[in-house]
PDB file of N, CA and C in Angstrom:
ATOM      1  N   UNK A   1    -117.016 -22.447-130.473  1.00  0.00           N
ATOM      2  CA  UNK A   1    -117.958 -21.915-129.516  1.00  0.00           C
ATOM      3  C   UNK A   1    -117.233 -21.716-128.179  1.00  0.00           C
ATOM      4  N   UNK A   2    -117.284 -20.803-127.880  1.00  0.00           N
ATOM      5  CA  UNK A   2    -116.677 -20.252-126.637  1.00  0.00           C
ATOM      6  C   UNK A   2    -117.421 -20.853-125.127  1.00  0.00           C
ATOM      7  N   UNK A   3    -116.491 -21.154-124.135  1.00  0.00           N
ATOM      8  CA  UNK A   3    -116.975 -21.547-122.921  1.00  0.00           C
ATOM      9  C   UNK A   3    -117.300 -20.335-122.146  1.00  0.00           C
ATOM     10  N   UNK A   4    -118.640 -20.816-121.636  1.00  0.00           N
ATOM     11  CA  UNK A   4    -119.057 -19.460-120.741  1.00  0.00           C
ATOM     12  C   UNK A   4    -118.461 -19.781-119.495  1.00  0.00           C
ATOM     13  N   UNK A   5    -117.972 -18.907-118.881  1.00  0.00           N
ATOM     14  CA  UNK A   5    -116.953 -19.120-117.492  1.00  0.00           C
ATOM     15  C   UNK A   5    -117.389 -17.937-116.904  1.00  0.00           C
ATOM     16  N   UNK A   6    -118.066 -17.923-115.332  1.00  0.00           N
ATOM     17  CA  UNK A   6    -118.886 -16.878-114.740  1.00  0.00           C
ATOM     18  C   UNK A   6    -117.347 -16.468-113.935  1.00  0.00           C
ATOM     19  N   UNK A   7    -116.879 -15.319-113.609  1.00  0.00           N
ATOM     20  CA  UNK A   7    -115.845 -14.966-112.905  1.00  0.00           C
ATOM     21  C   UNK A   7    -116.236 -14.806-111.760  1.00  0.00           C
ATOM     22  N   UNK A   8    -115.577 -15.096-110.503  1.00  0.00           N
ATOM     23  CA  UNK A   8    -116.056 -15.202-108.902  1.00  0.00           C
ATOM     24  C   UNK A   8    -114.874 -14.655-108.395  1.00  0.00           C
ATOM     25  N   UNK A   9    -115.048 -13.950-107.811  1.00  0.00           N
ATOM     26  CA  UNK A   9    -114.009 -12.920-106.769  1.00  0.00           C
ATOM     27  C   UNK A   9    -114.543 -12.970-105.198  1.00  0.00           C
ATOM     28  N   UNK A  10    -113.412 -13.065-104.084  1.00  0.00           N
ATOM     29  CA  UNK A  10    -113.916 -13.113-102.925  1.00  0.00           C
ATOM     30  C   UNK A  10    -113.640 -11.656-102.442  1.00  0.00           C
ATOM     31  N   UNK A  11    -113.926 -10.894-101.868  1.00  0.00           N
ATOM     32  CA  UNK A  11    -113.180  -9.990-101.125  1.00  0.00           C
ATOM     33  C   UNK A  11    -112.709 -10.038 -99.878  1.00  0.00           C
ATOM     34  N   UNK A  12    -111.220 -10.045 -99.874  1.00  0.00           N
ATOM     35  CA  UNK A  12    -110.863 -10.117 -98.257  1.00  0.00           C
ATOM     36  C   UNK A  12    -110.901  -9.918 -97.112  1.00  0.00           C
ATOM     37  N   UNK A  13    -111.755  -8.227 -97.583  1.00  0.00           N
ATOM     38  CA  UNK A  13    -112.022  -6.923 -96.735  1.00  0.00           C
ATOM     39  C   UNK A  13    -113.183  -7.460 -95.386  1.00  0.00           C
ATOM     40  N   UNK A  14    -113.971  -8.990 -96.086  1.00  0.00           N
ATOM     41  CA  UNK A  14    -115.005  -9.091 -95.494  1.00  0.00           C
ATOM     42  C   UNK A  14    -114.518 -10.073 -94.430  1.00  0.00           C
ATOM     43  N   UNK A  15    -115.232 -10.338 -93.207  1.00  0.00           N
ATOM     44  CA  UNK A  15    -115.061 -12.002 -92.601  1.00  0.00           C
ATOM     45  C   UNK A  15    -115.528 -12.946 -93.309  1.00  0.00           C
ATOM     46  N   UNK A  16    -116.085 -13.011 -94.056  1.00  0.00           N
ATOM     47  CA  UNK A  16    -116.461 -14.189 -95.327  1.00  0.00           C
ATOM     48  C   UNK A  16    -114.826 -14.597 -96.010  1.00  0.00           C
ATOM     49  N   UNK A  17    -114.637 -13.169 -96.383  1.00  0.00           N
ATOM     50  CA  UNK A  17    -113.356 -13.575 -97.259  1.00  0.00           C
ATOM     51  C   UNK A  17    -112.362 -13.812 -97.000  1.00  0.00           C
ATOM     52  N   UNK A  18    -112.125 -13.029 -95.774  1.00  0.00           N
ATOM     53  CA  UNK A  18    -110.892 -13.085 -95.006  1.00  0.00           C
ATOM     54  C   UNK A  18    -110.524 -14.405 -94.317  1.00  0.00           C
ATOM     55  N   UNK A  19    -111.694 -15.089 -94.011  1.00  0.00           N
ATOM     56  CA  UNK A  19    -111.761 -16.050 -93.685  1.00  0.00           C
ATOM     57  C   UNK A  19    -111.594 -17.546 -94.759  1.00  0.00           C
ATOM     58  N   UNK A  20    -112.423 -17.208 -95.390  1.00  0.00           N
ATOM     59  CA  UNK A  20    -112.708 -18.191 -96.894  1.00  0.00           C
ATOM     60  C   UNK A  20    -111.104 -18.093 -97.699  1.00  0.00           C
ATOM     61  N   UNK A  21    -110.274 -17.361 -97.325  1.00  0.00           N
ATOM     62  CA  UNK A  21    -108.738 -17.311 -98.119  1.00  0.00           C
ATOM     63  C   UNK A  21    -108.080 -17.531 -96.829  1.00  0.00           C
ATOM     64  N   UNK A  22    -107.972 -17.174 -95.833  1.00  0.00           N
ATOM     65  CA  UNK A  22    -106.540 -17.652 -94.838  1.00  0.00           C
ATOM     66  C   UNK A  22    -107.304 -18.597 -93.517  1.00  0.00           C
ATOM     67  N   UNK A  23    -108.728 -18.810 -93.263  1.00  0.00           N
ATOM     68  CA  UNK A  23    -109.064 -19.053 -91.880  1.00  0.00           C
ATOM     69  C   UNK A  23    -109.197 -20.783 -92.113  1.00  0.00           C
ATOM     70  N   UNK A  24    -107.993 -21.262 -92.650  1.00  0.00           N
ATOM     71  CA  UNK A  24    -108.136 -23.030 -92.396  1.00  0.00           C
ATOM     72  C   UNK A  24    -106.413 -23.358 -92.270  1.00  0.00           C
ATOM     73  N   UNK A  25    -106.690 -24.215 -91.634  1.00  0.00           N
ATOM     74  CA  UNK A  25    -105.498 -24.809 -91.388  1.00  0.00           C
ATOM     75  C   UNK A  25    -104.503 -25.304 -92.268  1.00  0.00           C
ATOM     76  N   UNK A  26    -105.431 -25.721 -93.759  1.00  0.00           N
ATOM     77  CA  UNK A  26    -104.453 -26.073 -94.426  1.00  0.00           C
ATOM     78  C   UNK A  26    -103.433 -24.754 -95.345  1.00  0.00           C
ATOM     79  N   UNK A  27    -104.277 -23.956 -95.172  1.00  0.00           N
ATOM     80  CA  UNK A  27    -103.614 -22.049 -95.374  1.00  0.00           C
ATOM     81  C   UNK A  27    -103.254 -21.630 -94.475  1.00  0.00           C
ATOM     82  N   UNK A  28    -102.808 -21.890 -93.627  1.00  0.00           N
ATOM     83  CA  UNK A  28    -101.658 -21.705 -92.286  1.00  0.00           C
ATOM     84  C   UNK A  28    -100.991 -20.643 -92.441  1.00  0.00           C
ATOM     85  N   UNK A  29     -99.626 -21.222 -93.440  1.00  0.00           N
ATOM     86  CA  UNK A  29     -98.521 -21.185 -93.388  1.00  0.00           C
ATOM     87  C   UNK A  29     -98.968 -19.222 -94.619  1.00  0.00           C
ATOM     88  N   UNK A  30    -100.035 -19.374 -95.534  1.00  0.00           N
ATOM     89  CA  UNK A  30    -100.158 -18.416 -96.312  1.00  0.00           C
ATOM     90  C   UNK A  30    -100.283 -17.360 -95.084  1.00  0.00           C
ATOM     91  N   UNK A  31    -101.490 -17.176 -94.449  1.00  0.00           N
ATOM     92  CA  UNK A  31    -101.517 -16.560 -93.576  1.00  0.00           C
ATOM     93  C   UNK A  31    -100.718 -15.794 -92.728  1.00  0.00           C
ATOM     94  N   UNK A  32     -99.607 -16.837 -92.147  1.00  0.00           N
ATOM     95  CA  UNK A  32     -98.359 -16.443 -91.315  1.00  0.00           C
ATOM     96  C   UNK A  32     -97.991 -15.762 -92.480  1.00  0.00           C
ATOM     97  N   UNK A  33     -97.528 -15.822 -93.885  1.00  0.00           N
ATOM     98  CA  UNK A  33     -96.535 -15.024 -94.331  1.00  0.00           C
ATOM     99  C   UNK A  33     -97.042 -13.540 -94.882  1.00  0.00           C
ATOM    100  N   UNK A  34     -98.705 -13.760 -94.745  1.00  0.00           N
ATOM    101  CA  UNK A  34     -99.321 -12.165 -95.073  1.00  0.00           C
ATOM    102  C   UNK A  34     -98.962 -11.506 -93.840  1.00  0.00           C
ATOM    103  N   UNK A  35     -99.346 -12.132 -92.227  1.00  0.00           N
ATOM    104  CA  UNK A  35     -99.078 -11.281 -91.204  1.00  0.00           C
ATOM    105  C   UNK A  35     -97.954 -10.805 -91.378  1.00  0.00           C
ATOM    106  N   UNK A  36     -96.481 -11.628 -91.520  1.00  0.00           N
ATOM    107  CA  UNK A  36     -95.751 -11.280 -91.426  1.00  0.00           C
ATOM    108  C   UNK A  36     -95.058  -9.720 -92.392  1.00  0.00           C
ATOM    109  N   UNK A  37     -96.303 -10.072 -93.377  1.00  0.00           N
ATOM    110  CA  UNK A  37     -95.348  -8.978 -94.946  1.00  0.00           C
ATOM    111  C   UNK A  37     -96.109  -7.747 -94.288  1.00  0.00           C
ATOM    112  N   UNK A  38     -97.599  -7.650 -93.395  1.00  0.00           N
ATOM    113  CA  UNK A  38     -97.815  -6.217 -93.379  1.00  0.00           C
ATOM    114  C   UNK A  38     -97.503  -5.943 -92.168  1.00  0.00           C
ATOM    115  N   UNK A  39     -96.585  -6.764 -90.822  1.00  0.00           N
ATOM    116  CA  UNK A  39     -95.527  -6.011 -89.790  1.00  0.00           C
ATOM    117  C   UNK A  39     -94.303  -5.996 -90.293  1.00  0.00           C
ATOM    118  N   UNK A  40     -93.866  -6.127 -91.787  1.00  0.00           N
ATOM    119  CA  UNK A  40     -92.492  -5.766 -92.043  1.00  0.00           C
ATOM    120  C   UNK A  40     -92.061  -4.569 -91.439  1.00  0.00           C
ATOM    121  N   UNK A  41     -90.908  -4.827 -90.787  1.00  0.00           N
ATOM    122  CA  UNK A  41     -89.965  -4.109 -89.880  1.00  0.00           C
ATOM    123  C   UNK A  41     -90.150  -4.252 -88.831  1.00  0.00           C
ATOM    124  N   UNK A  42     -90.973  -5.262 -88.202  1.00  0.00           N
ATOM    125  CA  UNK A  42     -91.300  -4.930 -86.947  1.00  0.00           C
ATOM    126  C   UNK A  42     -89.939  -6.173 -86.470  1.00  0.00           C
ATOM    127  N   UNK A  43     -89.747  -6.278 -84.802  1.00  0.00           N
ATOM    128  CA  UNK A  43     -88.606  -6.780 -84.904  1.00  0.00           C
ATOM    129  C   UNK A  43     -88.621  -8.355 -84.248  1.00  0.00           C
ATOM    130  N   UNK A  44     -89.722  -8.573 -84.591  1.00  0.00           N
ATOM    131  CA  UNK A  44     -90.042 -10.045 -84.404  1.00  0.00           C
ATOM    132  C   UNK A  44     -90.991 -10.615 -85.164  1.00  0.00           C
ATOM    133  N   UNK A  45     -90.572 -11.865 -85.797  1.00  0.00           N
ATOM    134  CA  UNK A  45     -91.281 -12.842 -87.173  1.00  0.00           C
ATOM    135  C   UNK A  45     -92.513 -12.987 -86.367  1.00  0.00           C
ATOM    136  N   UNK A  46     -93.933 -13.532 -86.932  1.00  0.00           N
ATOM    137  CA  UNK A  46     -94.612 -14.757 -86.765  1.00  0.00           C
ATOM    138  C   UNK A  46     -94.208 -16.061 -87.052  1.00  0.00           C
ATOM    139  N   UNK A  47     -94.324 -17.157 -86.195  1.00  0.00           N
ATOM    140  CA  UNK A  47     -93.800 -18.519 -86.593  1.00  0.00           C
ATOM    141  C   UNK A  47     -94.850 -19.290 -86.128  1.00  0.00           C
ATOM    142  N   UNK A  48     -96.178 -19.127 -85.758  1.00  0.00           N
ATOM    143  CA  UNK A  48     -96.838 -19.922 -85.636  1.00  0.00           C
ATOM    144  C   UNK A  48     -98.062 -19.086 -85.499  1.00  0.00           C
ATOM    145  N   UNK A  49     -99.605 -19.619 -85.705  1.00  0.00           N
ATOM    146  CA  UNK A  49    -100.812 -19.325 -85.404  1.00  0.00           C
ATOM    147  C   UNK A  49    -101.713 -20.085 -84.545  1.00  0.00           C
ATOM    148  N   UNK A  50    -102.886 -19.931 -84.191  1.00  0.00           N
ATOM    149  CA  UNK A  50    -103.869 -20.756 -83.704  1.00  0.00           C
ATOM    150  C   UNK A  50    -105.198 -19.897 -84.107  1.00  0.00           C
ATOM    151  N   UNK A  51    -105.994 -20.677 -84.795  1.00  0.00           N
ATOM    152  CA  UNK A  51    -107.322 -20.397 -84.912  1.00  0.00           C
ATOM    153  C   UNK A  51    -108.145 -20.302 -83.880  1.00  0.00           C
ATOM    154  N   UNK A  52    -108.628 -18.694 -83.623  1.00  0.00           N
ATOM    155  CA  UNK A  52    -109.832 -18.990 -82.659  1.00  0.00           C
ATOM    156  C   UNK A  52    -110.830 -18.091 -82.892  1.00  0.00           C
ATOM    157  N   UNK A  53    -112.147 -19.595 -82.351  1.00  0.00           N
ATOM    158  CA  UNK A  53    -113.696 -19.023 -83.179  1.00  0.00           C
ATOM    159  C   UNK A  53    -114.420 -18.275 -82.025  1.00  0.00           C
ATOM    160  N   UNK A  54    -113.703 -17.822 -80.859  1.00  0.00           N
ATOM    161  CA  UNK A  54    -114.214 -17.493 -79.674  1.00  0.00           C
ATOM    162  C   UNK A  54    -115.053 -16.156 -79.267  1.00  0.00           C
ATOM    163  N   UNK A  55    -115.995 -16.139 -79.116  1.00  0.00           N
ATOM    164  CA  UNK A  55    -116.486 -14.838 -78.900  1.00  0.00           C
ATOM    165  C   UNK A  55    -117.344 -14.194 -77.768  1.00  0.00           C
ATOM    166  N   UNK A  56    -116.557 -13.277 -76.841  1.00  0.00           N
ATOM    167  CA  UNK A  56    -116.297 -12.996 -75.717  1.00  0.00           C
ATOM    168  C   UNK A  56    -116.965 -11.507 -75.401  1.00  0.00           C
ATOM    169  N   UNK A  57    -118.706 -11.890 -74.475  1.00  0.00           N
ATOM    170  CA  UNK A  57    -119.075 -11.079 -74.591  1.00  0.00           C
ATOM    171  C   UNK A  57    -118.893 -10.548 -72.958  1.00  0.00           C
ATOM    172  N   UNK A  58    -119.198  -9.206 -72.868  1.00  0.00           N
ATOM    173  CA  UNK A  58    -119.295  -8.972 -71.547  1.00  0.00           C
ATOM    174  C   UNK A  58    -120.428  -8.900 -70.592  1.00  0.00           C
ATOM    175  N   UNK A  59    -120.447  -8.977 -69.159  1.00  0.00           N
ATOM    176  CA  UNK A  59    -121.505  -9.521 -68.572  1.00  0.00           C
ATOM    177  C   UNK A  59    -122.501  -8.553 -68.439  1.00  0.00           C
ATOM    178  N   UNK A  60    -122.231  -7.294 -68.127  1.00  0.00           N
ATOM    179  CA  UNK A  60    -123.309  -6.627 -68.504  1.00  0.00           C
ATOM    180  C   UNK A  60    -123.718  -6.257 -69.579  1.00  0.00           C
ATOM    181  N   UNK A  61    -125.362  -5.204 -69.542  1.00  0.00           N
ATOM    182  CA  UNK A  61    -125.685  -4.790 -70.699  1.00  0.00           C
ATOM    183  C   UNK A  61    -124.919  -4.114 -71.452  1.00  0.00           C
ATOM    184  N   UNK A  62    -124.203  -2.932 -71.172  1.00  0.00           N
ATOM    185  CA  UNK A  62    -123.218  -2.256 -71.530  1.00  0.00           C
ATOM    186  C   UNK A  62    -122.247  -2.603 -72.092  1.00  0.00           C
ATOM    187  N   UNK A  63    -121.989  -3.835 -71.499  1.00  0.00           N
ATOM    188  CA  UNK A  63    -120.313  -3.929 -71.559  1.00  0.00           C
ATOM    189  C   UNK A  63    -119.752  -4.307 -73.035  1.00  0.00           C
ATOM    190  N   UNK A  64    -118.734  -4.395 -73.450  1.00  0.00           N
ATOM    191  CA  UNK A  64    -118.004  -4.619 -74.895  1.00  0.00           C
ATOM    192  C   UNK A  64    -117.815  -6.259 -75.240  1.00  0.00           C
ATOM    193  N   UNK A  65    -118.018  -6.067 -76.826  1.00  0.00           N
ATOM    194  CA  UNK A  65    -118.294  -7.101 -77.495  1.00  0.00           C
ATOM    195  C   UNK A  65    -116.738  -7.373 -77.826  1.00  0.00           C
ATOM    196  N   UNK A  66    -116.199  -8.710 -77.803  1.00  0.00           N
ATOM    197  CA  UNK A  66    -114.936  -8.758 -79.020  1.00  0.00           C
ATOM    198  C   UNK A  66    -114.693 -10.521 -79.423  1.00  0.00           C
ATOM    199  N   UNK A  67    -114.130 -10.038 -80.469  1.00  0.00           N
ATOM    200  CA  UNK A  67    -114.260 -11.773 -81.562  1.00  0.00           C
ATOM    201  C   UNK A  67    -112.811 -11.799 -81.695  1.00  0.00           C
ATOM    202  N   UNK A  68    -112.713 -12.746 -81.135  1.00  0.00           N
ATOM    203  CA  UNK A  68    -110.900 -12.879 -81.676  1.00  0.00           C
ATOM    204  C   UNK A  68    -110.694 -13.722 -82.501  1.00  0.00           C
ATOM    205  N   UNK A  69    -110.064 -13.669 -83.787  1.00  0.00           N
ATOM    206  CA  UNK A  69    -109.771 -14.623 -84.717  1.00  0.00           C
ATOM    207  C   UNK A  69    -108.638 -15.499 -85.016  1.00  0.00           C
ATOM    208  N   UNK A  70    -107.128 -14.886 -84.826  1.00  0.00           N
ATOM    209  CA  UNK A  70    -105.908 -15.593 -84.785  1.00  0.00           C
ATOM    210  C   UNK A  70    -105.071 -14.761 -83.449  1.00  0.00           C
ATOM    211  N   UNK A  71    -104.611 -15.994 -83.080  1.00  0.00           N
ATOM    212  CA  UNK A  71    -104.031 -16.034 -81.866  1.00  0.00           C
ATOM    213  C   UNK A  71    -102.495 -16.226 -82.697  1.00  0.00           C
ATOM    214  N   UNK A  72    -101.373 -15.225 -82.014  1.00  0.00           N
ATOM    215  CA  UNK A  72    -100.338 -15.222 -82.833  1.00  0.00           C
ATOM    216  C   UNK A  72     -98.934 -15.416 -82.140  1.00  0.00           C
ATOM    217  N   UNK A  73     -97.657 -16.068 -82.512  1.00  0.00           N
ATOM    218  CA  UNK A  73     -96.739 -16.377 -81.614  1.00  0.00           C
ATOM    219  C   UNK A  73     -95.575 -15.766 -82.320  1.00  0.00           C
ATOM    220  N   UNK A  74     -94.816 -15.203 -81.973  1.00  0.00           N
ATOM    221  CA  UNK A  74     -93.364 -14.446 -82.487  1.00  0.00           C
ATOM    222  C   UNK A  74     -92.745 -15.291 -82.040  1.00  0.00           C
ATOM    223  N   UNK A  75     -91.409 -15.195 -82.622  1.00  0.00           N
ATOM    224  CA  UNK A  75     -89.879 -15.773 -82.506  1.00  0.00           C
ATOM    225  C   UNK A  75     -89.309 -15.620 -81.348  1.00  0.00           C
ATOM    226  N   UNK A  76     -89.589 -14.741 -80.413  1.00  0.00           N
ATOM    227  CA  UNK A  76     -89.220 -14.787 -78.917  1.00  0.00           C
ATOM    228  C   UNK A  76     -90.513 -15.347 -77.701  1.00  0.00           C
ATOM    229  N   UNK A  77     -90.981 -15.595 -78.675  1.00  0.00           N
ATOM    230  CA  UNK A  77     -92.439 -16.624 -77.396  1.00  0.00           C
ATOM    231  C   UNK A  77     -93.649 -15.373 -77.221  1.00  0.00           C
ATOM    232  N   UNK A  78     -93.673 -14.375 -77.805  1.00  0.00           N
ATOM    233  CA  UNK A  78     -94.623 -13.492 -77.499  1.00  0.00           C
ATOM    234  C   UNK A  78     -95.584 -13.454 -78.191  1.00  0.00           C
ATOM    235  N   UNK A  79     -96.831 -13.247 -77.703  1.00  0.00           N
ATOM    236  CA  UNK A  79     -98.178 -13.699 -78.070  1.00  0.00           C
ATOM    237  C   UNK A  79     -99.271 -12.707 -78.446  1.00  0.00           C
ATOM    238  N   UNK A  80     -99.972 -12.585 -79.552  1.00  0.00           N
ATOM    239  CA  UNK A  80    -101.049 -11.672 -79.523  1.00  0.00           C
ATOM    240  C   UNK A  80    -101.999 -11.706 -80.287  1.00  0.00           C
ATOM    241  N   UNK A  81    -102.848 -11.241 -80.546  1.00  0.00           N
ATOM    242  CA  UNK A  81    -104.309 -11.760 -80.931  1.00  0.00           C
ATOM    243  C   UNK A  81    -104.589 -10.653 -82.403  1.00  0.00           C
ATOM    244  N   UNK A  82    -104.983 -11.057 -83.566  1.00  0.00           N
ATOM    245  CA  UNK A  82    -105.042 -10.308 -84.501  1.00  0.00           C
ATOM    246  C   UNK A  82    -106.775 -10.806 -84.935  1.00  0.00           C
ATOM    247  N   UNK A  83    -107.188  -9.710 -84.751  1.00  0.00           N
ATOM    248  CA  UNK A  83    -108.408  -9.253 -85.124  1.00  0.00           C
ATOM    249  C   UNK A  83    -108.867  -9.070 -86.406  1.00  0.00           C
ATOM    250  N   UNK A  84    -109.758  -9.254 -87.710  1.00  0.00           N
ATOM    251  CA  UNK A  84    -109.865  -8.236 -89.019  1.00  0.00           C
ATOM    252  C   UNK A  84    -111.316  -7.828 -88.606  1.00  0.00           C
ATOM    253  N   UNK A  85    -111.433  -6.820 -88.969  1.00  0.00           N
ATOM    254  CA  UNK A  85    -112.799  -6.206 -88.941  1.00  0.00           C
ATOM    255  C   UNK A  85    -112.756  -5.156 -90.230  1.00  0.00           C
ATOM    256  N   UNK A  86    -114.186  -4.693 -90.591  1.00  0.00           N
ATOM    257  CA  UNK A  86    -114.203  -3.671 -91.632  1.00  0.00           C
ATOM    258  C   UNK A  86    -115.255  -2.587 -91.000  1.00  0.00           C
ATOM    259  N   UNK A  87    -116.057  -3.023 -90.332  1.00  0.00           N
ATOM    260  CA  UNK A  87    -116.872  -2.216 -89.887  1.00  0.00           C
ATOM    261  C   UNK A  87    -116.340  -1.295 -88.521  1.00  0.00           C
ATOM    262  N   UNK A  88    -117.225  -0.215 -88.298  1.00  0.00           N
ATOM    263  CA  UNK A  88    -116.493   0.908 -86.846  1.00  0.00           C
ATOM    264  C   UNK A  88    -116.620   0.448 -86.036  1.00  0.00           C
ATOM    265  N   UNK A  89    -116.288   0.197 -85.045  1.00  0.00           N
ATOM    266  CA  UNK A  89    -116.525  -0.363 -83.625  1.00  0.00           C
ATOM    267  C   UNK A  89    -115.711   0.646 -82.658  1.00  0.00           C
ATOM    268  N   UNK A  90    -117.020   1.068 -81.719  1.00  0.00           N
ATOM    269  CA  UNK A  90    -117.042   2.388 -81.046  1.00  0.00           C
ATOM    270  C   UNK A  90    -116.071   1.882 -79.877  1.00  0.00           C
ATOM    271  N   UNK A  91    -115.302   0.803 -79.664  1.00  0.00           N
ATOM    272  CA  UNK A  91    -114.252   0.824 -77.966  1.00  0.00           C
ATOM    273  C   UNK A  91    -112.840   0.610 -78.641  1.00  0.00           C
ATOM    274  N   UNK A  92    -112.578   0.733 -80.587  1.00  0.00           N
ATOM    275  CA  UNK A  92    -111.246   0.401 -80.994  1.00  0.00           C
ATOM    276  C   UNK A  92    -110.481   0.750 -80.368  1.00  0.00           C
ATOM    277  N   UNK A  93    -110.315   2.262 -80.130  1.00  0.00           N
ATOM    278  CA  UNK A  93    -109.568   3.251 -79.558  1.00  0.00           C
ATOM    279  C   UNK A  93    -108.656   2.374 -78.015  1.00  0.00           C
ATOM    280  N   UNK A  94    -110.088   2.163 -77.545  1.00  0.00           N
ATOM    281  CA  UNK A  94    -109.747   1.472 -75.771  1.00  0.00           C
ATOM    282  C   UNK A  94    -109.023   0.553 -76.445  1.00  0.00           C
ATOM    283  N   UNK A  95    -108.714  -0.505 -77.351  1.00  0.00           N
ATOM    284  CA  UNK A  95    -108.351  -1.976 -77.406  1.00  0.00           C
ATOM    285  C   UNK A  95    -106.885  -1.792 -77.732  1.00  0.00           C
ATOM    286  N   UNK A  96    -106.959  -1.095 -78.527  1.00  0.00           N
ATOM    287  CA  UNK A  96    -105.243  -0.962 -79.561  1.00  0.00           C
ATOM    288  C   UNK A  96    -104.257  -0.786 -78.614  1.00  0.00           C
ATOM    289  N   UNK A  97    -102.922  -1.472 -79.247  1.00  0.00           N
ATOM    290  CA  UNK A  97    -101.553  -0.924 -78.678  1.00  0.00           C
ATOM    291  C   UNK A  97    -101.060  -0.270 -79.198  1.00  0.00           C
ATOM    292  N   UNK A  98    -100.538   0.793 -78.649  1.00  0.00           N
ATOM    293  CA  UNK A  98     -99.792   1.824 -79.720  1.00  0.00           C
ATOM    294  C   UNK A  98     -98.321   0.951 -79.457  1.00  0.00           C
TER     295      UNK A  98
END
């Protein structure tokens, strides 16, 4: 007699998942090495992270929403904030570095 085994898949695409696979500390180190595999070529490693649950609204009605999730450190001390989102968010354009 065969074991019934229900199959469970997370998707990454989501903040559920994205979170639920890299957003703990003890998946750190997994994390650092995904950032690192999709800036291959760029010319500085990740070597460290910091989790942050912070979310930073602006004071007026108008003003822009943003959630920052990992706070990120390169091999020469330089610092920057990596975001996942799936949905559009109408100020991307304003935020990005080219």
């Amino acid at each position: 007699m065969p074991i019934d085994q229900t199959e469970r898949y997370i998707n990454p695409y989501t903040d559920f998942g994205f979170k639920k696979l890299f957003g703990t500390e003890m998946n750190k180190d997994l994390l650092i090495s995904f950032l690192n595999a999709l800036f291959n070529g760029s010319k500085q490693e990740i070597v460290d992270i910091q989790y942050l649950n912070d979310e930073h609204l602006g004071d007026g009605y108008g003003d822009r929403r943003a959630v920052f999730d990992v706070y990120c450190m390169t091999t020469d001390g330089s610092r920057f904030i990596v975001e996942m989102q799936k949905a559009e968010q109408a100020y991307f354009k304003d935020r990005r570095i080219l």
